[in-house]
N, C-alpha and C. Protein backbone atom coordinates (compact mmCIF):
# COMPACT_ATOMS: atom_id res chain seq x y z
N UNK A 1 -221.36 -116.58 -67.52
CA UNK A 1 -222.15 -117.02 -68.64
C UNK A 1 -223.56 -116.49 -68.48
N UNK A 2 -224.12 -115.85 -69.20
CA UNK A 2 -225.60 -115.80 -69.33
C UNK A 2 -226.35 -116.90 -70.27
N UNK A 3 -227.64 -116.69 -69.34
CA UNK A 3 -228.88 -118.02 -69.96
C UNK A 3 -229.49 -117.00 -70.71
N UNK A 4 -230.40 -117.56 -71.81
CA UNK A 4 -231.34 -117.26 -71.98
C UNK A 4 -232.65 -117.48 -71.11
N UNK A 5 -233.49 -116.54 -71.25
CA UNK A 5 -234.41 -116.50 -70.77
C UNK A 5 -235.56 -117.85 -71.34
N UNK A 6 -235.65 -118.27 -72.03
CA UNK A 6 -235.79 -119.66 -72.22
C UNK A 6 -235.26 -121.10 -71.70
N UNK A 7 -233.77 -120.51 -71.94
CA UNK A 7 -232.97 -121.84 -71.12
C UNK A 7 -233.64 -121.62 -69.36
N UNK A 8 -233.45 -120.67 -68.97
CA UNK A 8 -233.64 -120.24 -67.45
C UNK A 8 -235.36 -120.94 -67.04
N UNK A 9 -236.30 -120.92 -67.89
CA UNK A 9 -237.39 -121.02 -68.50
C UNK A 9 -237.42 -122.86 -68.33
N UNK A 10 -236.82 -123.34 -68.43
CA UNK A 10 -236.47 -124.65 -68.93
C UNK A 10 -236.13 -125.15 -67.86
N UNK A 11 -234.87 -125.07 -67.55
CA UNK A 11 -233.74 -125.08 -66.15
C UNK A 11 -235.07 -125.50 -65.07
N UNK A 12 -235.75 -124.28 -65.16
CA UNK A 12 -236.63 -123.99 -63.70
C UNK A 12 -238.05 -125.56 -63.97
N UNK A 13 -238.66 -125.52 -64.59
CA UNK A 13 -239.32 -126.35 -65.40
C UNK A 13 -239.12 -127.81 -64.51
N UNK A 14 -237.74 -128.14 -65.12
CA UNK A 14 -237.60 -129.27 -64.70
C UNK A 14 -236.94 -129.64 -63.50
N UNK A 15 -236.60 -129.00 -62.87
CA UNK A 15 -236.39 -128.68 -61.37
C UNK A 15 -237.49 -129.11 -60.65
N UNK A 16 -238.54 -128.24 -60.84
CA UNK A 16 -239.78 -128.58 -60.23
C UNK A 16 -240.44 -129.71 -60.61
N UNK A 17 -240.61 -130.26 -61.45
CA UNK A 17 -240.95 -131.75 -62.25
C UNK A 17 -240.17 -132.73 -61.25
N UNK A 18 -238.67 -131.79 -61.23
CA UNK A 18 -238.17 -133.75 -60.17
C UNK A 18 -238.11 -133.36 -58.55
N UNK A 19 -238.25 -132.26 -58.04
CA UNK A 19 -238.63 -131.71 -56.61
C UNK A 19 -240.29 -132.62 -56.59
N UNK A 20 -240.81 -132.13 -57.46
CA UNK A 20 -242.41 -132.88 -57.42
C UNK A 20 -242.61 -133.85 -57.48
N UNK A 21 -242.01 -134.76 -58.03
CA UNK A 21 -241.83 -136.11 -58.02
C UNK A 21 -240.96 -136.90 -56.90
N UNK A 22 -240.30 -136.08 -56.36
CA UNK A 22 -239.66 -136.63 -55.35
C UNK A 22 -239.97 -136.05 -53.87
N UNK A 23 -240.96 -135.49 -53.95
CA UNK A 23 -242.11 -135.31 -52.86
C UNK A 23 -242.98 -136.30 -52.86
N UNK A 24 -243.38 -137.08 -54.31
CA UNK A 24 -244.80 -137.49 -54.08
C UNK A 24 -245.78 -136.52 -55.20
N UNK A 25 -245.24 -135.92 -55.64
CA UNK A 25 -246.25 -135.10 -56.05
C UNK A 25 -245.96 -133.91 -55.70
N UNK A 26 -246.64 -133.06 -56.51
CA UNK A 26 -247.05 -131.42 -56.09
C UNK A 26 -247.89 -131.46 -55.20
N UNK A 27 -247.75 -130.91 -53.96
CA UNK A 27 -249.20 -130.84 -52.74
C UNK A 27 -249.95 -129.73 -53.14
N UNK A 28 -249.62 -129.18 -53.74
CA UNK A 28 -250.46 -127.40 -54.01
C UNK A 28 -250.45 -126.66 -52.62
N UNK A 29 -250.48 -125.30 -52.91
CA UNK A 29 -250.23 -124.32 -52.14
C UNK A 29 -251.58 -124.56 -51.35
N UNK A 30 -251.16 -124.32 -49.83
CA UNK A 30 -252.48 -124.71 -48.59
C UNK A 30 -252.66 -125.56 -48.17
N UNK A 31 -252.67 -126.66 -49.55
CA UNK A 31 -253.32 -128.06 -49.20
C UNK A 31 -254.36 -128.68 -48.47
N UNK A 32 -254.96 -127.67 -48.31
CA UNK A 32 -256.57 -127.91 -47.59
C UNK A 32 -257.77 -127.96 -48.41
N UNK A 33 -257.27 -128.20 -49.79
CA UNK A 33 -258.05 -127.96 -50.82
C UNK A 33 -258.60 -126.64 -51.36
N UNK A 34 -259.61 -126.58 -52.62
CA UNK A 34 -259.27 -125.42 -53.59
C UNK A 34 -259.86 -124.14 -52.55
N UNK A 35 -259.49 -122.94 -52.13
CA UNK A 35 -259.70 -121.72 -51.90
C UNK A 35 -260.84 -121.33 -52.71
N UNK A 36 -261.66 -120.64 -52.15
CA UNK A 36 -263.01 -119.73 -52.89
C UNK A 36 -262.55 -118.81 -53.66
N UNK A 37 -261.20 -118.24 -53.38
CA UNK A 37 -260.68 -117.02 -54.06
C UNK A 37 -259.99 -117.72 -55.56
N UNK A 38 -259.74 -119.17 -55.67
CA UNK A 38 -259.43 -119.99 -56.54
C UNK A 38 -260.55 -119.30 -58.47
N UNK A 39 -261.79 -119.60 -57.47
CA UNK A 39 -262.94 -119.63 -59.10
C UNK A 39 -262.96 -118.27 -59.83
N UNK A 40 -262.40 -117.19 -59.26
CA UNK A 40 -262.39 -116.34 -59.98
C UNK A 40 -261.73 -116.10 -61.01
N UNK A 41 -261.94 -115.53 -62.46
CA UNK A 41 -260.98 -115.31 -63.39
C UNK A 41 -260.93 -114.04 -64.12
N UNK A 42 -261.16 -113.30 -63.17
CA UNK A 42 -260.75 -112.12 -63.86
C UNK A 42 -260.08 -111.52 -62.72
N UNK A 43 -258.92 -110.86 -63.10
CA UNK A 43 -257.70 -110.77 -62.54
C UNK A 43 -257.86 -109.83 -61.12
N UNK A 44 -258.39 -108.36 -62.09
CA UNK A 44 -258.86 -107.72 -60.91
C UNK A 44 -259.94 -107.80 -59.76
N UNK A 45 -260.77 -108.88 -60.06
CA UNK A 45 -261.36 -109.04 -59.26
C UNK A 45 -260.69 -110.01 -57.94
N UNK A 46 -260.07 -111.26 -58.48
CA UNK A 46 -259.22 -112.22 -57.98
C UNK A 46 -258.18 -111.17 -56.70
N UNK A 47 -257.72 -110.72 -57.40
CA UNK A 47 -256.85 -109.54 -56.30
C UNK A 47 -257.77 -108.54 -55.23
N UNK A 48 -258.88 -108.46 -55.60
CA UNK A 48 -259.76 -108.15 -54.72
C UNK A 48 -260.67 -109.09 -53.74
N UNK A 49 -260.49 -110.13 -54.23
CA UNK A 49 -261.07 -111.19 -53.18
C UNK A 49 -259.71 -111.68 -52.25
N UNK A 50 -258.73 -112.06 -53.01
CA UNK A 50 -257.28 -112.24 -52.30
C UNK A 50 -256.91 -111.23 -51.11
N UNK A 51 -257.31 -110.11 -51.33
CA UNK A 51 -256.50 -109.19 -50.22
C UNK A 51 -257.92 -109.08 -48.76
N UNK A 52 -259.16 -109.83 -49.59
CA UNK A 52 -260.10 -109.62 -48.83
C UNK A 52 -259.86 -111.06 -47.71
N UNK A 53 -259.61 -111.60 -48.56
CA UNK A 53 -259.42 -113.18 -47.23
C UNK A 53 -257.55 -112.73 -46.60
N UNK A 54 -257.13 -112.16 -46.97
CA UNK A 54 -255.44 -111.75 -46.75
C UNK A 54 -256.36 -110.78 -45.34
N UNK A 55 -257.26 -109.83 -45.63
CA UNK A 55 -257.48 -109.27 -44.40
C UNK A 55 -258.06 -109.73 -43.11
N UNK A 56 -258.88 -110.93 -43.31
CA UNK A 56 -259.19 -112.13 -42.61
C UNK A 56 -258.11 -112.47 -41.44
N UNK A 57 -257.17 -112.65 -42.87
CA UNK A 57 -256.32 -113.87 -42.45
C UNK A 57 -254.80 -113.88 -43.10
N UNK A 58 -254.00 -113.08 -42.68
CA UNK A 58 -252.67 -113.37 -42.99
C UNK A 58 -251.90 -113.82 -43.21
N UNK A 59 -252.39 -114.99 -43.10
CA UNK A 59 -251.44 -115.96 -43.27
C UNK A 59 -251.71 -117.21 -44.20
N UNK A 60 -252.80 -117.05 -44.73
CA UNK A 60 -253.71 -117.92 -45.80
C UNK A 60 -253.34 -118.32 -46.80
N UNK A 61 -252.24 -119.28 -47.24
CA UNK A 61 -251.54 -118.83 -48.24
C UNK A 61 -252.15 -119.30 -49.66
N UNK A 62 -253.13 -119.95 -49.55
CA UNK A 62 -254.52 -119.94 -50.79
C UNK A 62 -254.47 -117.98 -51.44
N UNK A 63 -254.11 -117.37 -50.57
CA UNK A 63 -255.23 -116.21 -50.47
C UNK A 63 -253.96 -115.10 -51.45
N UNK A 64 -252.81 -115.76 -50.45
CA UNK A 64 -251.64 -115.34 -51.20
C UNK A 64 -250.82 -115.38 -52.62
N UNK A 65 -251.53 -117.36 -52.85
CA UNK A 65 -251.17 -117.54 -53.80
C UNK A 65 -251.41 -116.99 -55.62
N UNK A 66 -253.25 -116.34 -54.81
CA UNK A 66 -254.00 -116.09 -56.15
C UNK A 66 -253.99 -114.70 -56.01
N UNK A 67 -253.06 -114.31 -55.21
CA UNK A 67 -252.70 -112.73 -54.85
C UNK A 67 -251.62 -112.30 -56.40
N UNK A 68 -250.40 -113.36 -55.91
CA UNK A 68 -249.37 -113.10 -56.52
C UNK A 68 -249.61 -113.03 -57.86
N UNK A 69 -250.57 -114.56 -58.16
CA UNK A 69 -250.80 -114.55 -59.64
C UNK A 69 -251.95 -113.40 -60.17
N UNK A 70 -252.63 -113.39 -59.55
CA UNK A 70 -253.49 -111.78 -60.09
C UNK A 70 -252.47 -110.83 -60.47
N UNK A 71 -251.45 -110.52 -59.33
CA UNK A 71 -250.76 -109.47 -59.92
C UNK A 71 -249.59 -109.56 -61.27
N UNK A 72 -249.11 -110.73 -61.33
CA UNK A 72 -248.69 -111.16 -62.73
C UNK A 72 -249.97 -111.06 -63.53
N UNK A 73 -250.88 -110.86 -63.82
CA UNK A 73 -251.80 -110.97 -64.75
C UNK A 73 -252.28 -109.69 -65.09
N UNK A 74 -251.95 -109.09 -63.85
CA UNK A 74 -252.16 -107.78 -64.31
C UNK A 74 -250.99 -106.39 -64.17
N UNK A 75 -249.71 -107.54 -64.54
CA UNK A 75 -248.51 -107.04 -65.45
C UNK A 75 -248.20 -106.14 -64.26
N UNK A 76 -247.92 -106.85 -62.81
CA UNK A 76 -247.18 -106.03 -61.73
C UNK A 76 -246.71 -107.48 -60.89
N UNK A 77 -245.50 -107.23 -62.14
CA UNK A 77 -244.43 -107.97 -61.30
C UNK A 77 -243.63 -107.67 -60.33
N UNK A 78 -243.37 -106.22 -59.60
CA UNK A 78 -242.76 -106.03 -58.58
C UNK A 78 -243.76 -106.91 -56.99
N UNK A 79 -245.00 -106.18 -56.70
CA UNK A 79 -246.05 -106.43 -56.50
C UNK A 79 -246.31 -107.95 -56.27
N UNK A 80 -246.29 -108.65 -57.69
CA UNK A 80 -246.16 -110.57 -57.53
C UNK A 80 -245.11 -110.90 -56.95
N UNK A 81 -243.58 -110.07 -56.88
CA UNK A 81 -242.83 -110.82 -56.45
C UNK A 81 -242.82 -110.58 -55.02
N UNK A 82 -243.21 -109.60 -54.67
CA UNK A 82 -243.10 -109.05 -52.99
C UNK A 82 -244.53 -110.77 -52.11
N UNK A 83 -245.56 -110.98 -53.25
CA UNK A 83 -246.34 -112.15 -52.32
C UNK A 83 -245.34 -113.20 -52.62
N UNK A 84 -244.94 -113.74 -53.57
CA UNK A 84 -244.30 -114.83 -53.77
C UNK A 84 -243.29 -115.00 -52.88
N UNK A 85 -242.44 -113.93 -52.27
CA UNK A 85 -241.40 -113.91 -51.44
C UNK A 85 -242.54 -114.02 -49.89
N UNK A 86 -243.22 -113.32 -49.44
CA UNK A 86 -244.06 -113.73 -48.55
C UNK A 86 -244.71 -115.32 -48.26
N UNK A 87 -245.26 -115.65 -49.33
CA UNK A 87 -245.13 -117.26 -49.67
C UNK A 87 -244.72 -118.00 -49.18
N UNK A 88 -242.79 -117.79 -49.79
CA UNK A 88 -241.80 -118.51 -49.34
C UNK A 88 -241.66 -118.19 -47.75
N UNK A 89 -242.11 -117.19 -47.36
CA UNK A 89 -241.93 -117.41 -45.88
C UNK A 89 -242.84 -118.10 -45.21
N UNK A 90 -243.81 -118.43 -45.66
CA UNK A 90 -244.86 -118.90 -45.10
C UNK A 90 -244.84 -120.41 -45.05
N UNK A 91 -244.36 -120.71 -46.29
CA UNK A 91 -244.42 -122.25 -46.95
C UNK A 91 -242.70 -122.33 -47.71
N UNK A 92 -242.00 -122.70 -46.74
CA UNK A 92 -240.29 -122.44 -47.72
C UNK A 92 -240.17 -123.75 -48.30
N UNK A 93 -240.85 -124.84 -47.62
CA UNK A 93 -240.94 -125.81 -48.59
C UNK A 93 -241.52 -126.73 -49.55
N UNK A 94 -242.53 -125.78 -50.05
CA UNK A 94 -243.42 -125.70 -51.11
C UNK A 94 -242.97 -125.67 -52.60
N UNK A 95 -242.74 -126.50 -53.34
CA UNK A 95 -242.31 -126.85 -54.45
C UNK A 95 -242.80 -125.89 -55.18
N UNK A 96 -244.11 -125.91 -55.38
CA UNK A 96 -244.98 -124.90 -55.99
C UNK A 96 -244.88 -123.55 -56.04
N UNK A 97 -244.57 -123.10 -54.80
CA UNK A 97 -244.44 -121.81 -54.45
C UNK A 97 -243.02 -121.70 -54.81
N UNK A 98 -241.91 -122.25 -54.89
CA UNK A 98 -240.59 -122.33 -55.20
C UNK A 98 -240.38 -122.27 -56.30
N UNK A 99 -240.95 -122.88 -57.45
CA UNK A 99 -240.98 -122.68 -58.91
C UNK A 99 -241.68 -121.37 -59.29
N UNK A 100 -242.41 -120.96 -59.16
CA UNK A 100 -243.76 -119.72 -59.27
C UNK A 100 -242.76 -118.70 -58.76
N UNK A 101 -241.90 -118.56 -57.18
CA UNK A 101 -241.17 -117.48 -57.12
C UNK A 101 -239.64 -117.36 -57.92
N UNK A 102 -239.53 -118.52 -58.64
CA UNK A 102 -238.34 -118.69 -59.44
C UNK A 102 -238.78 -117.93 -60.79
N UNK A 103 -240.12 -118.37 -61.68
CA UNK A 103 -240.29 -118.26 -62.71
C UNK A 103 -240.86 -116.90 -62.69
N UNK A 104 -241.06 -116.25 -61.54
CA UNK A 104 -241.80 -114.67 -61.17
C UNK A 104 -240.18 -113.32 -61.57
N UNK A 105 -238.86 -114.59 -60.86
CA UNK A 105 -237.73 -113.37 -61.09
C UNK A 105 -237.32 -113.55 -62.97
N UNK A 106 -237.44 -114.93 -63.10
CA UNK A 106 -237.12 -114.82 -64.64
C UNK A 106 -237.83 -114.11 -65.46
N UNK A 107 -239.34 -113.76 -65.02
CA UNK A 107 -240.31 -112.77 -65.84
C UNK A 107 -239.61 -111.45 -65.94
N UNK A 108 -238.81 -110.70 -64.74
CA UNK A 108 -238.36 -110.03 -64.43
C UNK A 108 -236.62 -110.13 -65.26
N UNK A 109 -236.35 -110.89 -65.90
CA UNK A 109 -235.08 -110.73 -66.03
C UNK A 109 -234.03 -110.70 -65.16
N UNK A 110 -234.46 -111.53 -63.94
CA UNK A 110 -233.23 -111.85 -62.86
C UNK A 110 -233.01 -113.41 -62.92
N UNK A 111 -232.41 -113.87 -64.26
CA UNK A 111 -232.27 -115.47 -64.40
C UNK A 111 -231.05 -115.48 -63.31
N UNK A 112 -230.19 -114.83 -62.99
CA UNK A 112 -229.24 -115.79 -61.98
C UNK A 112 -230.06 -115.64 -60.75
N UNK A 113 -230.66 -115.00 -60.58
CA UNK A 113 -231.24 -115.25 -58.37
C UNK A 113 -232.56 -116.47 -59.18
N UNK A 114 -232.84 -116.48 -60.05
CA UNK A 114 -234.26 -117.37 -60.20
C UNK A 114 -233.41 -119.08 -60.79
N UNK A 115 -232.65 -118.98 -60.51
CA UNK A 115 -231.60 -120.11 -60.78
C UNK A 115 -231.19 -120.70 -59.48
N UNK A 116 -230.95 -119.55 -58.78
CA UNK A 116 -230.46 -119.66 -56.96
C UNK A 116 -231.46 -119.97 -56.38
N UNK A 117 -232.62 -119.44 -56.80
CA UNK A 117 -234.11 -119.91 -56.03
C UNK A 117 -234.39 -121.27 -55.44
């Protein structure tokens, strides 16, 4: 059977709604509170402060997180999905990061692995 990319869209949605709720909440990615690389909003710059604390610090996953999404923003989803999968190694049980690398393959048109996610 194929989903739509809406249903898949949906599916994922509320997955994370009851993972998050049955944590307690969303903790957000780090959880050490908001990252400096957080206030930026323009994309390319964001990806340039991200890879600058990523060179710091490898393992930062603040640094990672506004990595991935810079590069969705600036329409390189191969790229977002390679941090998002890094992410998940970092943080595999991160709700947040679990939905974001789910809803990163459905951008992509891989609704069955972003279903498996």
């Amino acid at each position: 059977m194929t989903l739509s990319s809406r249903t898949v869209r949906g599916i994922l949605a509320l997955g994370g709604l009851i993972l998050a709720s049955a944590c307690g909440g969303p903790r957000g990615v780090g959880g050490d509170g908001p990252s400096p690389v957080i206030a930026v909003t323009n994309p390319a710059e964001q990806l340039e402060r991200a890879g600058e604390a990523l060179a710091a610090d490898s393992t930062d996953v603040d640094a990672w997180f506004e990595k991935a999404k810079a590069l969705e923003a600036l329409e390189r989803p191969d790229s977002a999905l390679a941090a998002y999968e890094t992410l998940l190694r970092l943080e595999p049980e991160n709700v947040e990061v679990i939905v974001h690398h789910a809803l990163a393959l459905e951008k992509m048109k891989r609704n069955e692995e972003a279903l498996a996610a």
